[in-house]
Protein backbone atom coordinates (compact mmCIF):
# COMPACT_ATOMS: atom_id res chain seq x y z
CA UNK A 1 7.98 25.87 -36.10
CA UNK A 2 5.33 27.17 -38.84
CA UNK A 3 8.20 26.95 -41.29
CA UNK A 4 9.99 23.92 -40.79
CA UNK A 5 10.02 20.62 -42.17
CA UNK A 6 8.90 17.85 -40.50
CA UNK A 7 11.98 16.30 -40.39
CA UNK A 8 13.72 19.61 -38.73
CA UNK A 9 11.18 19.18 -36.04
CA UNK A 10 11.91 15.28 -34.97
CA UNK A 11 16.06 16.30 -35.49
CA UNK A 12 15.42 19.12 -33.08
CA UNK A 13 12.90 16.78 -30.61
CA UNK A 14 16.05 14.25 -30.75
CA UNK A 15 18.31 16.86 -29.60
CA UNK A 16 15.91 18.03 -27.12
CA UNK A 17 15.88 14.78 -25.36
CA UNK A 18 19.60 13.50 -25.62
CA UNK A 19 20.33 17.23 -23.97
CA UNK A 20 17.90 16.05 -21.32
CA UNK A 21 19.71 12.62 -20.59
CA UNK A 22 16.56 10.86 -22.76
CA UNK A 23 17.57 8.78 -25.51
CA UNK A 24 14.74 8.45 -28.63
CA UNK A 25 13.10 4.40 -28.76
CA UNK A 26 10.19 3.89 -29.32
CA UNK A 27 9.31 1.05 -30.21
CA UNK A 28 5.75 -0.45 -31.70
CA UNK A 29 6.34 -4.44 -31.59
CA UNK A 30 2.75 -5.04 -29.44
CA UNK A 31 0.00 -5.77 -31.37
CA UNK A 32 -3.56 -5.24 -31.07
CA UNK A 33 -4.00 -8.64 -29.30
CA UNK A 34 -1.28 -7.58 -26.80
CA UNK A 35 -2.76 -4.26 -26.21
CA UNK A 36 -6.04 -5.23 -25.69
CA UNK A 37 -4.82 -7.98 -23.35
CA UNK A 38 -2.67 -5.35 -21.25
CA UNK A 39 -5.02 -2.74 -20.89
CA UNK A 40 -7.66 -5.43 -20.07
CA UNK A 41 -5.78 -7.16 -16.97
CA UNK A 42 -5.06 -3.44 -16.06
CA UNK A 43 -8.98 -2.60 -15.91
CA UNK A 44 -9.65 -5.62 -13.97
CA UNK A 45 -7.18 -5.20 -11.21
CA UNK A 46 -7.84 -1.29 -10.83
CA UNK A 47 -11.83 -2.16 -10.63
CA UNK A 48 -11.19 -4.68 -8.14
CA UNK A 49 -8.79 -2.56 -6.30
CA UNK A 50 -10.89 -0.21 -6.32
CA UNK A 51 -13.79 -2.09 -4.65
CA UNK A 52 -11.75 -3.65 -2.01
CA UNK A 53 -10.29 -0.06 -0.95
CA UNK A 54 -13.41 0.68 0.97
CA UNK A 55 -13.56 -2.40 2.61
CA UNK A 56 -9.65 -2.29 3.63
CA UNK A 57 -10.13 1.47 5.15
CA UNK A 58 -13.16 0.46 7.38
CA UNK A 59 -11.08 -2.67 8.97
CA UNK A 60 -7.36 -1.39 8.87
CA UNK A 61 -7.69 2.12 9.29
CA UNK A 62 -4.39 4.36 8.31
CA UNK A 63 -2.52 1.32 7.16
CA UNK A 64 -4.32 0.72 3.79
CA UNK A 65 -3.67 4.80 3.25
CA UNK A 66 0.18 4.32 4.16
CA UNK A 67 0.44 1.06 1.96
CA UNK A 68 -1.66 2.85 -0.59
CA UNK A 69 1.01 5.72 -0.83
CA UNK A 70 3.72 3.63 -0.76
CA UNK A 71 2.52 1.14 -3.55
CA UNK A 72 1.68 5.08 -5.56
CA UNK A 73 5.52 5.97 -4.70
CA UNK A 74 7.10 2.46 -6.13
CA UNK A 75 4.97 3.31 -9.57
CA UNK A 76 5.43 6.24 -9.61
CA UNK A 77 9.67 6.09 -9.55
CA UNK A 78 9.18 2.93 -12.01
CA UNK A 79 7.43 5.07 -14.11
CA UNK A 80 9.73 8.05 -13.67
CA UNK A 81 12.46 7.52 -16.36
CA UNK A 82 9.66 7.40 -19.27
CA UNK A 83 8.34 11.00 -18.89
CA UNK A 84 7.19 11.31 -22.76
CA UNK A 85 5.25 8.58 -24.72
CA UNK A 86 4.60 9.30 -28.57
């Protein structure tokens, strides 16, 4: 890659990812307002989540683990079809 152009590179990352099933779109409409509101709300629920985990183990045992991993295993196949960001 030392010797190619820049634009060789992206053609050949395109082909990459269409051979992998992946189309290229990426697409920058948020702004900063909308980021910082996203990753804000995404702070607050993880902190409080977080806080309330402890509490949930010592009263429901198991059951906060098992709805824990299931909750991890919904995300994580939402998440699954975007495996490259930027």
């Amino acid at each position: 890659m030392k010797g190619k152009a820049r634009e060789e590179v992206v053609a050949a990352d395109v082909r990459k990812l269409h051979k992998l099933g992946n189309a290229q779109r990426l697409l920058s409409e948020m702004g900063g307002f909308s980021n910082f509101a996203i990753s804000f709300s995404i702070i607050l629920i993880l902190t409080g989540a977080m806080l309330l985990y402890g509490y949930g183990l010592k009263f429901a045992g198991p059951m906060v683990s098992i709805l824990t991993m299931i909750i991890a295993t919904s995300m994580a196949e939402i998440a699954s079809p975007y495996p490259i960001a930027g």
